[in-house]
Protein backbone atom coordinates (compact mmCIF):
# COMPACT_ATOMS: atom_id res chain seq x y z
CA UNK A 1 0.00 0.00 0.00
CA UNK A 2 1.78 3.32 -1.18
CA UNK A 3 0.77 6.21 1.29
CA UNK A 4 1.67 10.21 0.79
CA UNK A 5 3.51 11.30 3.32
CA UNK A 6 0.37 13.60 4.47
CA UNK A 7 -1.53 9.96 4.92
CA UNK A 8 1.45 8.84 6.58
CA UNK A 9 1.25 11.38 9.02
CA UNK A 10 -2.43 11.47 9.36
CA UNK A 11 -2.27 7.69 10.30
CA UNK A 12 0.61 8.21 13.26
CA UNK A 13 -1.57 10.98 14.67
CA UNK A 14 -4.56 9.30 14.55
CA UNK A 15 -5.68 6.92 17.64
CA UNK A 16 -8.81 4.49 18.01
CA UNK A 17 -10.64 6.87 20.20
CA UNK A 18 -12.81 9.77 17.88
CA UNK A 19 -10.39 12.50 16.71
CA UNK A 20 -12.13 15.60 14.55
CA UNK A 21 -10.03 17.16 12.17
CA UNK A 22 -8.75 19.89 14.05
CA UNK A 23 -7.10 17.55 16.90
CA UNK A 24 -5.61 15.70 14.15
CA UNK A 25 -3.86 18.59 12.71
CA UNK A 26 -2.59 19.94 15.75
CA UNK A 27 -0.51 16.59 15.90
CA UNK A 28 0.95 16.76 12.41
CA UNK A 29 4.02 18.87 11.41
CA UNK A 30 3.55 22.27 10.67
CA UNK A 31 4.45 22.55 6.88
CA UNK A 32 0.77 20.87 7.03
CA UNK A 33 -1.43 23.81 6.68
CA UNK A 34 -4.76 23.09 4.21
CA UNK A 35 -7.16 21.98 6.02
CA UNK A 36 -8.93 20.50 2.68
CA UNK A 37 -5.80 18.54 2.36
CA UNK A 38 -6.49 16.69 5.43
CA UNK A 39 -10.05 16.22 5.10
CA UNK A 40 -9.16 14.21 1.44
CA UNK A 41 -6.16 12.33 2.79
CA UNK A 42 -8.53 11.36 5.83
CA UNK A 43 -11.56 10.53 3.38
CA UNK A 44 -8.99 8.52 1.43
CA UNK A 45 -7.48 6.87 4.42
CA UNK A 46 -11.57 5.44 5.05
CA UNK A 47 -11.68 4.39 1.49
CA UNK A 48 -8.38 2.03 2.23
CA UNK A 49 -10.37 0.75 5.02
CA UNK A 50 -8.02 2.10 7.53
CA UNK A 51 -9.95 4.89 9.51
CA UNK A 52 -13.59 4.70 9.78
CA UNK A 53 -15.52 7.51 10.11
CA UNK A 54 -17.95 7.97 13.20
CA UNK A 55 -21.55 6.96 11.50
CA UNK A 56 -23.54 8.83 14.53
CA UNK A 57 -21.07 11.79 14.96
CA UNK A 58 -20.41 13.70 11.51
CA UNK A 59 -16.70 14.90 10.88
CA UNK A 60 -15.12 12.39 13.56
CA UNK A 61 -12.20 9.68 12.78
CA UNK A 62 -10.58 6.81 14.01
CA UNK A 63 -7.88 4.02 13.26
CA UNK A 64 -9.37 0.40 12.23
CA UNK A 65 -8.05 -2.75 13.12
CA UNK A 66 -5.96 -2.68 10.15
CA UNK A 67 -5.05 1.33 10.47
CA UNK A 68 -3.62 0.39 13.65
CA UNK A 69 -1.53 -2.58 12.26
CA UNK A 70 -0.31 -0.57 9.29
CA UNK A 71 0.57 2.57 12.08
CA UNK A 72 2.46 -0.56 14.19
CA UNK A 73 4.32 -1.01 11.27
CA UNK A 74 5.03 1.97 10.04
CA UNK A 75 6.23 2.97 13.94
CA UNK A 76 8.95 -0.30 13.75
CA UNK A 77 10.04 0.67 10.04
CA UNK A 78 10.70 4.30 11.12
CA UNK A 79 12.89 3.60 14.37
């Protein structure tokens, strides 16, 4: 699975409890600054079946079972 960096950074900030947006960004590096840029990587990220979006809740994220095992292995690669 090829990632952008932005996904790639999106998917280390992101937990399995509900995130919006806005906590998300705060996480991410600073060079991130388009807000639309997240919302597409995030949408794309739920498309890839790795964040789900809150079905109750509009505009609220979290890791799957497979976002976190991608994010696990992304962690050991990096270190």
């Amino acid at each position: 699975m090829n990632l952008t960096p932005l996904q790639q950074s999106l998917l280390l900030a992101l937990t399995t409890e509900w995130q919006a947006p806005a906590q998300i960004t705060g996480q991410l590096p600073k060079a991130i600054e388009d807000p639309s840029d997240v919302n597409q990587s995030l949408k794309d990220l739920v498309r890839e079946g790795l964040v789900q979006a809150n079905p109750v809740v509009f505009g609220l994220y979290r890791l799957t079972s497979l976002g976190t095992t991608i994010k696990t292995t992304e962690l050991r690669e990096n270190q």
